[in-house]
Protein backbone atom coordinates (compact mmCIF):
# COMPACT_ATOMS: atom_id res chain seq x y z
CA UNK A 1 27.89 -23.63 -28.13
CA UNK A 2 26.53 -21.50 -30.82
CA UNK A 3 23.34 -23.70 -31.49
CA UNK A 4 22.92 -23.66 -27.11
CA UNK A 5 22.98 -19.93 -27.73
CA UNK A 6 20.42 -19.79 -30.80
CA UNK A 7 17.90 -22.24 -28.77
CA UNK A 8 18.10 -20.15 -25.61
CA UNK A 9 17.12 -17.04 -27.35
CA UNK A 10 14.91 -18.76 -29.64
CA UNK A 11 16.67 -17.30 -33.69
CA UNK A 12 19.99 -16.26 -34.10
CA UNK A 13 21.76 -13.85 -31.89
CA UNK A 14 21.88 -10.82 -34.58
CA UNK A 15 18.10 -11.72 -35.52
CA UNK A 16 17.33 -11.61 -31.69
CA UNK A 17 19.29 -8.28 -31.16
CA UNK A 18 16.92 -6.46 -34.04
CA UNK A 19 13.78 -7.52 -32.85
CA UNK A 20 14.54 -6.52 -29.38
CA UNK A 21 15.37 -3.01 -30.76
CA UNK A 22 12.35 -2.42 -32.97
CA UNK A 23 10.50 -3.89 -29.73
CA UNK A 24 12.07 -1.37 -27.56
CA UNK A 25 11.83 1.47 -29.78
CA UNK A 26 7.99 0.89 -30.19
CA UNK A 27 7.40 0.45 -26.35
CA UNK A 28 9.45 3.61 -25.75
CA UNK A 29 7.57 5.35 -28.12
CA UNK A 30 4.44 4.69 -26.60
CA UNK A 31 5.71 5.02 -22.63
CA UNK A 32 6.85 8.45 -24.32
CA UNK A 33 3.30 9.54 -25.87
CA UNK A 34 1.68 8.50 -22.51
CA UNK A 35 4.11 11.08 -20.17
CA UNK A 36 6.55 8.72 -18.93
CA UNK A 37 10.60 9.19 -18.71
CA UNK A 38 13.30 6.67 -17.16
CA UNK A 39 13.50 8.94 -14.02
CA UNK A 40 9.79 8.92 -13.69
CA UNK A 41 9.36 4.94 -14.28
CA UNK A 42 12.27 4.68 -11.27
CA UNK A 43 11.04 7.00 -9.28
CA UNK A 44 7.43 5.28 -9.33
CA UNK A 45 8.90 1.73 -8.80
CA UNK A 46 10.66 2.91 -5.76
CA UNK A 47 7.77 4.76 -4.12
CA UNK A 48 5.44 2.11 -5.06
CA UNK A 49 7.69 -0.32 -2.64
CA UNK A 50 7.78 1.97 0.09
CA UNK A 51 4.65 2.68 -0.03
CA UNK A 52 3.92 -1.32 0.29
CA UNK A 53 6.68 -1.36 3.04
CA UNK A 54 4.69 1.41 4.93
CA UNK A 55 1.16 0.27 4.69
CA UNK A 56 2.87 -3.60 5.23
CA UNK A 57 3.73 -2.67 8.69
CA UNK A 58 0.62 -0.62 8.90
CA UNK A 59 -1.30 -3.67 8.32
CA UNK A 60 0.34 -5.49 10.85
CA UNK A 61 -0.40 -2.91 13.25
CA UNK A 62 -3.88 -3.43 12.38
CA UNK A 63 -3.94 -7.07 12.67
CA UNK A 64 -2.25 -7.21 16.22
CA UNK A 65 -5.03 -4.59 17.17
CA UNK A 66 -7.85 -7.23 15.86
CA UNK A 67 -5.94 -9.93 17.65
CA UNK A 68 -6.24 -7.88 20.95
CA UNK A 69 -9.67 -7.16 20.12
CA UNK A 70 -10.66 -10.81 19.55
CA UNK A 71 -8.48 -12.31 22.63
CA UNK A 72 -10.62 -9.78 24.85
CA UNK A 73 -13.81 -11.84 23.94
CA UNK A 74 -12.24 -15.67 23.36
CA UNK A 75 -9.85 -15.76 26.12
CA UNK A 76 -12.11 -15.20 28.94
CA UNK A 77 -14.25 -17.50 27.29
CA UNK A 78 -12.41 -20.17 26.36
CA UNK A 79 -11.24 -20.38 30.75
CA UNK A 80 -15.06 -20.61 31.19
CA UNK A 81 -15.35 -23.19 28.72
CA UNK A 82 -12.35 -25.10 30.54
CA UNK A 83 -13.54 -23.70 33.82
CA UNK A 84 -16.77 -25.95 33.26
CA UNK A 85 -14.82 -29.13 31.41
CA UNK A 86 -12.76 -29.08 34.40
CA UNK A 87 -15.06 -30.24 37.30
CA UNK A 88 -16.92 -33.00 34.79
């Protein structure tokens, strides 16, 4: 089981545990020279999907409006169109 273990993670499991905490102390490091805290990353993610669950729905809005906007025009012309086909 141990060798399953050391080819899932790619080195041993104690080699794999210090890399990932030099990696994470480097990375949070630099997320905390450019501003950013946990509660700030969070708080980003979560208005970053509402936002894209707002302006989803807004965008639908928008395409049933061009849908309206087109039917006004193709409708009436495709019954003319059919209108014509009809008495041939």
């Amino acid at each position: 089981m141990a060798d399953g273990v050391n080819k899932f993670l790619g080195d041993t499991l104690g080699r794999t545990i210090v890399k990932l905490i030099v990696v994470c102390l480097v990375v949070g490091f630099l997320l905390a020279f450019f501003g950013f805290t946990p509660d700030n990353i969070v708080d980003t993610i979560r208005y970053w999907f509402l936002d894209l669950w707002y302006n989803g729905f807004r965008a639908l809005g928008r395409v049933g409006n061009y849908l309206v906007l087109g039917a006004i025009i193709v409708i009436p012309i495709f019954v003319i169109l059919r209108l014509m086909s009809y008495r041939r």
